[in-house]
PDB file of N, CA and C in Angstrom:
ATOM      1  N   UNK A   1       0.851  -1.172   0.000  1.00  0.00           N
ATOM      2  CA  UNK A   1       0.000   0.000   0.000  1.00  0.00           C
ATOM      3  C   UNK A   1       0.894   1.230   0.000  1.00  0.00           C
ATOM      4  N   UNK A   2       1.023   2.593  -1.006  1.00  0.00           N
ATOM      5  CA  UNK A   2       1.758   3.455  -1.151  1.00  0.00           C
ATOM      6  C   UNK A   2       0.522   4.584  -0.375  1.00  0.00           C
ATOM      7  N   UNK A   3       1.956   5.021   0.808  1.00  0.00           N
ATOM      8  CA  UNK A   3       1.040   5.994   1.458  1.00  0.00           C
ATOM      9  C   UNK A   3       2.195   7.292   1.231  1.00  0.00           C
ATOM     10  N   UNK A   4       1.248   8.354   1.587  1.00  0.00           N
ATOM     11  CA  UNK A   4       1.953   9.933   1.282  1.00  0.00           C
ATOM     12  C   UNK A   4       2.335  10.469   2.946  1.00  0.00           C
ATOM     13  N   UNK A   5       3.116  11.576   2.911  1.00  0.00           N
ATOM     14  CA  UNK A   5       3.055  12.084   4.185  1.00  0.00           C
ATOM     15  C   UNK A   5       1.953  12.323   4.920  1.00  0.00           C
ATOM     16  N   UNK A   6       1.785  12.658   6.133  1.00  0.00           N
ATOM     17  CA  UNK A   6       1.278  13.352   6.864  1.00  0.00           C
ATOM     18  C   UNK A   6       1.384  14.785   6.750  1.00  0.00           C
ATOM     19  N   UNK A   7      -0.288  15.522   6.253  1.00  0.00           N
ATOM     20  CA  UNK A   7      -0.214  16.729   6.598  1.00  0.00           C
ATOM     21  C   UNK A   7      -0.962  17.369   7.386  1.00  0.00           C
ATOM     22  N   UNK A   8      -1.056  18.706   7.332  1.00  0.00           N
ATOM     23  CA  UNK A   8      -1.827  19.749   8.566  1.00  0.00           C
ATOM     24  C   UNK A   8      -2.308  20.056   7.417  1.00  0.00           C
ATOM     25  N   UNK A   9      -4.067  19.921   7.476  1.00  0.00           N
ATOM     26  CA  UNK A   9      -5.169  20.580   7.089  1.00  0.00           C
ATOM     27  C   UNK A   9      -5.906  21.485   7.815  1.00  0.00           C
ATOM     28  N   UNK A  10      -4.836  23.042   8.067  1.00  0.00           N
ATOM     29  CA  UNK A  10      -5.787  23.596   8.516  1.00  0.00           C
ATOM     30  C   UNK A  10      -7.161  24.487   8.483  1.00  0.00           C
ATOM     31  N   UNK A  11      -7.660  24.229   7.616  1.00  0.00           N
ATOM     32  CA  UNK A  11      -8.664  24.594   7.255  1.00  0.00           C
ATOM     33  C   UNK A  11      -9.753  24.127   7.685  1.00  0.00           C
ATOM     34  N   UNK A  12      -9.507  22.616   8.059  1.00  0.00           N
ATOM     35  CA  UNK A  12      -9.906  21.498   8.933  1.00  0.00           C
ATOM     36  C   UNK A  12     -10.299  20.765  10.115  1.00  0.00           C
ATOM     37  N   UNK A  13      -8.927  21.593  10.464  1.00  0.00           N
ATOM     38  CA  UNK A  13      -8.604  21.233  11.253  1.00  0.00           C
ATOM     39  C   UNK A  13      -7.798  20.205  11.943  1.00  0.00           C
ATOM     40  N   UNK A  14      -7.076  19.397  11.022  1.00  0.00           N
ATOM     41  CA  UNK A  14      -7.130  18.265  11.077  1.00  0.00           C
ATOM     42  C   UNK A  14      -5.284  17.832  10.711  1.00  0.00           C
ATOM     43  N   UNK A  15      -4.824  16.493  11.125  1.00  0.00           N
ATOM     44  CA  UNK A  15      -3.822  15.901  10.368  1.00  0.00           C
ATOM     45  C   UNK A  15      -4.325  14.718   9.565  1.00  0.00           C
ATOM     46  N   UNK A  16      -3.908  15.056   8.392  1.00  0.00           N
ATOM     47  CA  UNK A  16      -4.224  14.017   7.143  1.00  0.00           C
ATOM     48  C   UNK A  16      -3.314  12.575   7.072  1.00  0.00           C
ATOM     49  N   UNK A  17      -3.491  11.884   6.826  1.00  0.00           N
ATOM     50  CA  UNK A  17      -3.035  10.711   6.118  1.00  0.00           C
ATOM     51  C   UNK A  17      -3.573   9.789   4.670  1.00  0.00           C
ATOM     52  N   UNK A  18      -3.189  10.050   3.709  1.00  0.00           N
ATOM     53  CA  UNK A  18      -3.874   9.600   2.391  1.00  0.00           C
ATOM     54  C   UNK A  18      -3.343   8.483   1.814  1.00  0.00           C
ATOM     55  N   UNK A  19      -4.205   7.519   1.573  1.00  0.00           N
ATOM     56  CA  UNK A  19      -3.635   6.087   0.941  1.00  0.00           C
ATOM     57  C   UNK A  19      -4.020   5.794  -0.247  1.00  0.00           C
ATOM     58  N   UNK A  20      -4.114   4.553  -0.719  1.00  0.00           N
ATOM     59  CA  UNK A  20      -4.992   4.233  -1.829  1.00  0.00           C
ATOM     60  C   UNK A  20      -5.632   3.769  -1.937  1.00  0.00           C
ATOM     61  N   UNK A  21      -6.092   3.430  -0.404  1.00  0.00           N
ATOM     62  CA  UNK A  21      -7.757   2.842   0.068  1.00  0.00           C
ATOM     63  C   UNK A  21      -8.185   3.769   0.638  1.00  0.00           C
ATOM     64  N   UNK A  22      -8.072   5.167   1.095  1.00  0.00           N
ATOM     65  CA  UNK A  22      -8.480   6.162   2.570  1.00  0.00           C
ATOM     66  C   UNK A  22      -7.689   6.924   2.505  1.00  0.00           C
ATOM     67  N   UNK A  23      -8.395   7.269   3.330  1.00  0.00           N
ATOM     68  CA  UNK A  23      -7.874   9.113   4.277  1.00  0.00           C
ATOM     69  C   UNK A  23      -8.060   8.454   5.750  1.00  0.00           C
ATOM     70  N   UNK A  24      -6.680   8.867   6.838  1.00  0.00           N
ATOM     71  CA  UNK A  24      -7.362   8.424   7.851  1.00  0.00           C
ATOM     72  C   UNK A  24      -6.593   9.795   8.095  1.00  0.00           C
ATOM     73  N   UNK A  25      -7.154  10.819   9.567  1.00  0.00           N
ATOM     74  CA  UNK A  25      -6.784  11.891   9.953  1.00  0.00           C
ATOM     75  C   UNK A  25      -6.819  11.959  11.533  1.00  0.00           C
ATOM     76  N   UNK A  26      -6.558  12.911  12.318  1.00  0.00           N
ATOM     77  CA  UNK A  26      -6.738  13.179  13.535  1.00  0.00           C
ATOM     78  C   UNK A  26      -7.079  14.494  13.675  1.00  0.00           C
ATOM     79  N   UNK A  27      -8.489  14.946  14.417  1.00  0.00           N
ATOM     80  CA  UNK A  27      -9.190  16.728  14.545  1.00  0.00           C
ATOM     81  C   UNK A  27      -8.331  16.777  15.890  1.00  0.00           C
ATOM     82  N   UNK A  28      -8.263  18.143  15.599  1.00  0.00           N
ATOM     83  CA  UNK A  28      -7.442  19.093  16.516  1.00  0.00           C
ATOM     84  C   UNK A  28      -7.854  20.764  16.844  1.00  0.00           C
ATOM     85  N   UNK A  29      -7.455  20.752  18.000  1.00  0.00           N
ATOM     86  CA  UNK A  29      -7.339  22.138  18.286  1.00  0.00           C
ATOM     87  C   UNK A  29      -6.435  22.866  18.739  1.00  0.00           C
ATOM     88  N   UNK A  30      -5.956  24.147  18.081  1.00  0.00           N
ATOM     89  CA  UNK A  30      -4.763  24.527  18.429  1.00  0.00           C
ATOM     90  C   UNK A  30      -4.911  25.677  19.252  1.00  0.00           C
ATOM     91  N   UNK A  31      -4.386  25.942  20.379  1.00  0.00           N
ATOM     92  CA  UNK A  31      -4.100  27.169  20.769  1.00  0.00           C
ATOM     93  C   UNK A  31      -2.546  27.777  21.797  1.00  0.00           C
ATOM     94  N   UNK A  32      -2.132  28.662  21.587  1.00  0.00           N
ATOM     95  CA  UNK A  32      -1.035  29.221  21.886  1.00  0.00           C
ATOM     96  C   UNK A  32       0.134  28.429  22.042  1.00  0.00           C
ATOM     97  N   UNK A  33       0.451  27.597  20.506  1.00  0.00           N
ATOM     98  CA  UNK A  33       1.669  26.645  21.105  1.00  0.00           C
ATOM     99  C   UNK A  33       1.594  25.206  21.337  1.00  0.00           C
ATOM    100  N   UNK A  34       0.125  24.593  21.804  1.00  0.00           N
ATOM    101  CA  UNK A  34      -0.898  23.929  22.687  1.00  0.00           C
ATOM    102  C   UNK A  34      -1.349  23.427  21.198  1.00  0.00           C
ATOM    103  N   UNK A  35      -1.280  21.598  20.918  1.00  0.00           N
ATOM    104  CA  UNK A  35      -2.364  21.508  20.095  1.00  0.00           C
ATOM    105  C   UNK A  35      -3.103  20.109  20.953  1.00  0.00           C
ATOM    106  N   UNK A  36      -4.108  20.469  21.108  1.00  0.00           N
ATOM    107  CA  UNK A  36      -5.002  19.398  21.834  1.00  0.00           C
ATOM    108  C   UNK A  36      -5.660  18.518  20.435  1.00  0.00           C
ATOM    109  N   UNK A  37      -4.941  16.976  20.675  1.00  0.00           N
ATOM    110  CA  UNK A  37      -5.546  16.485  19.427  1.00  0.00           C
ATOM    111  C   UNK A  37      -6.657  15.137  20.047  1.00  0.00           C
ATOM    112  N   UNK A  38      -7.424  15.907  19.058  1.00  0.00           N
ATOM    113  CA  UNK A  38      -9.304  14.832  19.675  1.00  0.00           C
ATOM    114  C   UNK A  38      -9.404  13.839  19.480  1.00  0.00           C
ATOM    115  N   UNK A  39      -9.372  13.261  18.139  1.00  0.00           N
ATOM    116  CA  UNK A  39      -9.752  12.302  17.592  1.00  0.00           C
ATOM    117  C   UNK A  39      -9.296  11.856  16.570  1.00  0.00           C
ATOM    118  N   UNK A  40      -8.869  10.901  16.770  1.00  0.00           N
ATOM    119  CA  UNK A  40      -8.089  10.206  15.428  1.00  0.00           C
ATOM    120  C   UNK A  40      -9.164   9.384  14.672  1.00  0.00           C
ATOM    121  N   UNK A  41      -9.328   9.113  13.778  1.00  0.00           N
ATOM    122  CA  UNK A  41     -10.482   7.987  12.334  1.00  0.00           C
ATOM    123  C   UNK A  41      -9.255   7.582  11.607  1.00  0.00           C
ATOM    124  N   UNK A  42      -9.161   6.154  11.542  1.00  0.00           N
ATOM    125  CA  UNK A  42      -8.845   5.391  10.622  1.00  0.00           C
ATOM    126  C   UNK A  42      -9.998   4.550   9.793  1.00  0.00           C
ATOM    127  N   UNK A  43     -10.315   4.913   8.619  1.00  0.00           N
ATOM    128  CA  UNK A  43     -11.256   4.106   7.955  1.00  0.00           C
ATOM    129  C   UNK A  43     -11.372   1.967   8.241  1.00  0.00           C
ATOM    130  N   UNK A  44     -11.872   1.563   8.380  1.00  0.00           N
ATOM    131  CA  UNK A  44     -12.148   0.120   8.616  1.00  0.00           C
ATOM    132  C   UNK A  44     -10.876  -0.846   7.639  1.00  0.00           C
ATOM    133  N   UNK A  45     -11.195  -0.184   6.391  1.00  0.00           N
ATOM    134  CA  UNK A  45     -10.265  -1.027   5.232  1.00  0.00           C
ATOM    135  C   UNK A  45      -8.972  -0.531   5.588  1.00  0.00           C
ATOM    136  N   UNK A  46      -8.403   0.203   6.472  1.00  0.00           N
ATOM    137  CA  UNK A  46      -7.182   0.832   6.992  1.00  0.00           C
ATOM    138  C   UNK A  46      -6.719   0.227   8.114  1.00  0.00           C
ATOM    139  N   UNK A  47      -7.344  -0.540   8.828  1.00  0.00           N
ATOM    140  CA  UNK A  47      -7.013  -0.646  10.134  1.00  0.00           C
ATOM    141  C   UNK A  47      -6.276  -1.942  10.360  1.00  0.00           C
ATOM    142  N   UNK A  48      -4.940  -2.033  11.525  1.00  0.00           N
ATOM    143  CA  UNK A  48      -4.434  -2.987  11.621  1.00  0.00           C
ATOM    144  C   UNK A  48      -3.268  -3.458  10.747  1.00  0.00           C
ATOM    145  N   UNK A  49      -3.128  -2.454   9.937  1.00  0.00           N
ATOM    146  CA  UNK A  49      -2.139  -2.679   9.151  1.00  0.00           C
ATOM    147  C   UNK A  49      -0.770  -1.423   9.577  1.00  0.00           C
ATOM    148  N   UNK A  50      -0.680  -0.498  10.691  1.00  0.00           N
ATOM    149  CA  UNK A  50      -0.281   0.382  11.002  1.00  0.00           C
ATOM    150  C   UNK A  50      -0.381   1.643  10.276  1.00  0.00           C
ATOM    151  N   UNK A  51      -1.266   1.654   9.782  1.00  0.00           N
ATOM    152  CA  UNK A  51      -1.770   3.031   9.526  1.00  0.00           C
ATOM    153  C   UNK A  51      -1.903   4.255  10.218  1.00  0.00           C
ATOM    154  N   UNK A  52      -2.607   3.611  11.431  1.00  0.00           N
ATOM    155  CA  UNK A  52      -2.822   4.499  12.450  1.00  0.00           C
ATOM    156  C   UNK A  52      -1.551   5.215  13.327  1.00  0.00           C
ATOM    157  N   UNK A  53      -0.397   4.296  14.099  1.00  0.00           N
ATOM    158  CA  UNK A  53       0.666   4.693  13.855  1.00  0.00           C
ATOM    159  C   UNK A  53       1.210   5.690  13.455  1.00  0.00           C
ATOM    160  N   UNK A  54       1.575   5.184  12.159  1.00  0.00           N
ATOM    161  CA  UNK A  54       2.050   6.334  11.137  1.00  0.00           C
ATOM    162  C   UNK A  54       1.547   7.798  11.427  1.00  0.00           C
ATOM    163  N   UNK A  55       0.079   7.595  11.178  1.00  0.00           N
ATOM    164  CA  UNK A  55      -0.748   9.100  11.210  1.00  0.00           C
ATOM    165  C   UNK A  55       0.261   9.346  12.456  1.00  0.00           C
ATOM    166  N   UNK A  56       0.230   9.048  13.861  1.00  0.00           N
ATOM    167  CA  UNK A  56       0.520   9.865  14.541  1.00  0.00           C
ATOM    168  C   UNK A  56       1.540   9.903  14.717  1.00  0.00           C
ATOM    169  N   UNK A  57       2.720   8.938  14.290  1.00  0.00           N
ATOM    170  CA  UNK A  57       3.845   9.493  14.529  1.00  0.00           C
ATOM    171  C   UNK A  57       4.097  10.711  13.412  1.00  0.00           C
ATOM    172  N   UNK A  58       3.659  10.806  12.230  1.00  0.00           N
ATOM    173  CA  UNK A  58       3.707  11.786  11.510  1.00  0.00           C
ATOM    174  C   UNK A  58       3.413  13.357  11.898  1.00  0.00           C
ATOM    175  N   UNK A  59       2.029  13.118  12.945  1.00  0.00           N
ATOM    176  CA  UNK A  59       1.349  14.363  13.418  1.00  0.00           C
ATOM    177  C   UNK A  59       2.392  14.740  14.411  1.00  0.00           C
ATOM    178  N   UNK A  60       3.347  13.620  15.295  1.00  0.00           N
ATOM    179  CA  UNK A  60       4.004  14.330  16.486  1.00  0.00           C
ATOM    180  C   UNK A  60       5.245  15.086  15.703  1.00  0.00           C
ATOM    181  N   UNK A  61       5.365  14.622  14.370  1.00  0.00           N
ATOM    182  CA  UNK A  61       6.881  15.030  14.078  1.00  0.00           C
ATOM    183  C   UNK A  61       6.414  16.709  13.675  1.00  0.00           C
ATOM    184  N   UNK A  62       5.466  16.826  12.910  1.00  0.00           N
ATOM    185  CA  UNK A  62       5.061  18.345  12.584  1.00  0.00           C
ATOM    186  C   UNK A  62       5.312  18.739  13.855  1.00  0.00           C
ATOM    187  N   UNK A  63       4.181  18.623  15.163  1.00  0.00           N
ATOM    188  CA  UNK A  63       4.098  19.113  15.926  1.00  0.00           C
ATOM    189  C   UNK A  63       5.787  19.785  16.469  1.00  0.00           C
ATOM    190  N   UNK A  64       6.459  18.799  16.576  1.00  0.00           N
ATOM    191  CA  UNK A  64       7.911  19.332  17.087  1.00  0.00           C
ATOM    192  C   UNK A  64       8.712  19.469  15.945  1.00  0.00           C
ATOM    193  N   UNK A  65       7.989  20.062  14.453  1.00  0.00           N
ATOM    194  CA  UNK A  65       8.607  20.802  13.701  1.00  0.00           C
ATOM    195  C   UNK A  65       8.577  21.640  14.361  1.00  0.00           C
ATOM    196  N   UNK A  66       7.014  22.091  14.041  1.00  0.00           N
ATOM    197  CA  UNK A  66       6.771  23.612  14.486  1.00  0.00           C
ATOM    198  C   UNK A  66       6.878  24.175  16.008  1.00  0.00           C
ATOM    199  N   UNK A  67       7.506  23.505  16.818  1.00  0.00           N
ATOM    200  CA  UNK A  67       7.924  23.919  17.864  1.00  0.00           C
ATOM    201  C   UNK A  67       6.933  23.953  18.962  1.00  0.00           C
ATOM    202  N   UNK A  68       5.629  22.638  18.976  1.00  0.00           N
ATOM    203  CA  UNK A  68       4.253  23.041  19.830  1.00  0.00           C
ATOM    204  C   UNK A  68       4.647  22.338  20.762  1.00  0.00           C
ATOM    205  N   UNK A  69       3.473  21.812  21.139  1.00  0.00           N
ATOM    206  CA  UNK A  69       3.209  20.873  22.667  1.00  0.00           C
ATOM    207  C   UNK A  69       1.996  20.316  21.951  1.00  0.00           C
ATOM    208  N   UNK A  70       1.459  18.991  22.934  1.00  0.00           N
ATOM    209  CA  UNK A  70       0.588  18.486  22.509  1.00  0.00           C
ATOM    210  C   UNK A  70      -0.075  17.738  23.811  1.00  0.00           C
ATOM    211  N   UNK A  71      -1.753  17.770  23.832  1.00  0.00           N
ATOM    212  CA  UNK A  71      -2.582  17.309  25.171  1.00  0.00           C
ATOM    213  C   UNK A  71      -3.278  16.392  23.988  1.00  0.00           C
ATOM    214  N   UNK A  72      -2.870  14.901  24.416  1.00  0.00           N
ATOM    215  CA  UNK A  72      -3.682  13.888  23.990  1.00  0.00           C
ATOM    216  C   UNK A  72      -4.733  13.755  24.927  1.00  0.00           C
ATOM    217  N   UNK A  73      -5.817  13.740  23.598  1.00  0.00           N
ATOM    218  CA  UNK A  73      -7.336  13.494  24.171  1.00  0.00           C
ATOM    219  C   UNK A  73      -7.773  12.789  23.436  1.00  0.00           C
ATOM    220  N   UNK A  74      -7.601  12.018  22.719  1.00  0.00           N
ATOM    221  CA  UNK A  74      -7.903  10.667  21.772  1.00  0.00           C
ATOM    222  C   UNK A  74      -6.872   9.686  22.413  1.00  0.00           C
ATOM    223  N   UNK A  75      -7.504   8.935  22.932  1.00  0.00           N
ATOM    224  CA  UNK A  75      -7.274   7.588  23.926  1.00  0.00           C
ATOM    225  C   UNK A  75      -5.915   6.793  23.094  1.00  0.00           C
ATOM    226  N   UNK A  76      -6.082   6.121  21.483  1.00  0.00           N
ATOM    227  CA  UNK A  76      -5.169   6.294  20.836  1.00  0.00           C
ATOM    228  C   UNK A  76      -3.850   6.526  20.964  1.00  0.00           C
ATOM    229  N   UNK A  77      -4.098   8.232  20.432  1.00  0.00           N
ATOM    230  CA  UNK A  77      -3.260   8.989  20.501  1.00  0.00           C
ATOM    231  C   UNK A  77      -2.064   9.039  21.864  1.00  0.00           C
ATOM    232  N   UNK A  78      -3.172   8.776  23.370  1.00  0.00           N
ATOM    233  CA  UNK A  78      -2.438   8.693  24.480  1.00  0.00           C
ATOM    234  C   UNK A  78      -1.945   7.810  24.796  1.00  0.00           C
ATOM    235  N   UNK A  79      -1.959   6.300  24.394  1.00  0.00           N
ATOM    236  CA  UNK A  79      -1.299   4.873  24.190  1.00  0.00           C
ATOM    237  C   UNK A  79      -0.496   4.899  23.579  1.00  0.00           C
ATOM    238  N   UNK A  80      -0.216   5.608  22.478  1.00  0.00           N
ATOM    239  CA  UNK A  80       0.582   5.341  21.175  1.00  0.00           C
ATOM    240  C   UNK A  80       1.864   6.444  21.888  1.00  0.00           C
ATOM    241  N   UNK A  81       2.218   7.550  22.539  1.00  0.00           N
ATOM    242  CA  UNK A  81       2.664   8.335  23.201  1.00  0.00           C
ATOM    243  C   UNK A  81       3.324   7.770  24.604  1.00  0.00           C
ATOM    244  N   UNK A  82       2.596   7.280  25.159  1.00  0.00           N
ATOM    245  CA  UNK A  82       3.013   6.026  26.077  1.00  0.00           C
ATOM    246  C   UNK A  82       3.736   5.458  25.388  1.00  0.00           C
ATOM    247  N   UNK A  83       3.754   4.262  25.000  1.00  0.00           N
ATOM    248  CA  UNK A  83       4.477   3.509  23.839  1.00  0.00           C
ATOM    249  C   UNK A  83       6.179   4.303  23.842  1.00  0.00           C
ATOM    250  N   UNK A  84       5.750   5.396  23.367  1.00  0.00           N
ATOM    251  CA  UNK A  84       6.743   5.721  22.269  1.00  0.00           C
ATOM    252  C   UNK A  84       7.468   6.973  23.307  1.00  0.00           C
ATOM    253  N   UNK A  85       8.170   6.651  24.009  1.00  0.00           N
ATOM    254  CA  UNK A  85       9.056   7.533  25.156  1.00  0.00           C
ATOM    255  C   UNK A  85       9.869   8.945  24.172  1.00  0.00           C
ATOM    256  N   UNK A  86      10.161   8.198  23.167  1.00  0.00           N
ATOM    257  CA  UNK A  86      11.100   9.234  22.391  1.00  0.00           C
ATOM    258  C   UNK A  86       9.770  10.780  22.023  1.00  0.00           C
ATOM    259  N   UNK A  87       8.325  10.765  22.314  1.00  0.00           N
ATOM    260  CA  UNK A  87       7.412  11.694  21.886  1.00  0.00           C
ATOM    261  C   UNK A  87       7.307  12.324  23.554  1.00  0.00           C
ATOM    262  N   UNK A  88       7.253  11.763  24.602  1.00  0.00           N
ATOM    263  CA  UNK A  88       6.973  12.219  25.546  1.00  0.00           C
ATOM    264  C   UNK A  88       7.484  13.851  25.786  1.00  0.00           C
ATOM    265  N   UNK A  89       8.649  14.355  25.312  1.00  0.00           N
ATOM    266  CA  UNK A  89       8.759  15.158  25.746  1.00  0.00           C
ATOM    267  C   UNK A  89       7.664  16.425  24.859  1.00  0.00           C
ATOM    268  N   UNK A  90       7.336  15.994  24.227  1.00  0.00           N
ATOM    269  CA  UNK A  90       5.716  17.232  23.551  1.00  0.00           C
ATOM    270  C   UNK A  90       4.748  17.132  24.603  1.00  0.00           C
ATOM    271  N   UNK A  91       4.381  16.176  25.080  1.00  0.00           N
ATOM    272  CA  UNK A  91       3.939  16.627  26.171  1.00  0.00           C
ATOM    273  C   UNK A  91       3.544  17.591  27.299  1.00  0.00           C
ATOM    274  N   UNK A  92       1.776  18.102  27.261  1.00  0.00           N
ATOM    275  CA  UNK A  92       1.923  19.363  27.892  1.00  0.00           C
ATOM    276  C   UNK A  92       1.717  19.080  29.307  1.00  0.00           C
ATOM    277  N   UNK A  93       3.140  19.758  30.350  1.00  0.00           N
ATOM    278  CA  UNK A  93       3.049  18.917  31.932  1.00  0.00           C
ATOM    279  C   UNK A  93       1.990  19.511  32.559  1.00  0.00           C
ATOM    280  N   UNK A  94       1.177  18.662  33.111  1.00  0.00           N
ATOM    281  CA  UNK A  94      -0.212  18.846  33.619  1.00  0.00           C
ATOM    282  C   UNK A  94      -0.015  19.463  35.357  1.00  0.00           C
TER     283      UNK A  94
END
C-alpha cells in the first residue's frame, strides 16, 4: 500500500493521512503553542495494518517541527505516546 506524508489541514482542522484505500486523519485544536488532538479515524479497510501509527507518529513530528506541545485526548493517541518515550517530551506537563 503506497502511502503519502502526513499533513496539517488547517482549514480542517485536522492531520491528514492519504492512501490508496483512505484518508485516515486526527481533529485538533490549536491554541497558543498547545495543540489538543481529539480524535483520530482510521477508515475500517485501513485498520491494523499500522496506519494508524504512522498518522501519529507523523502528526508528532510536525508538531515538534513547528515547535508546539501536545494534550492527547484521543485515547489512541495517548497509548501510542506512552508507547513511544522518544514523543513524551511534547507533552503538555499537567
Amino acid at each position: 500500500m503506497s502511502t503519502n506524508t502526513v499533513r496539517d489541514n488547517r482549514e480542517r482542522s485536522r492531520y491528514e493521512l492519504d492512501t490508496d484505500r483512505g484518508r485516515a486523519f486526527i481533529d485538533y485544536r490549536r491554541s497558543a503553542g498547545v495543540v489538543s488532538l481529539l480524535h483520530a479515524e482510521v477508515p475500517p479497510s485501513l485498520r491494523g495494518g499500522g496506519i494508524g501509527s504512522a498518522l501519529v507518529a507523523g502528526t508528532l513530528a510536525i508538531v515538534r517541527q513547528q515547535g508546539e506541545r501536545v494534550v492527547p485526548r484521543c485515547p489512541f493517541v495517548a497509548i501510542y505516546i506512552k508507547r513511544h518515550p522518544e514523543f513524551q517530551d511534547l507533552l503538555v506537563s499537567s
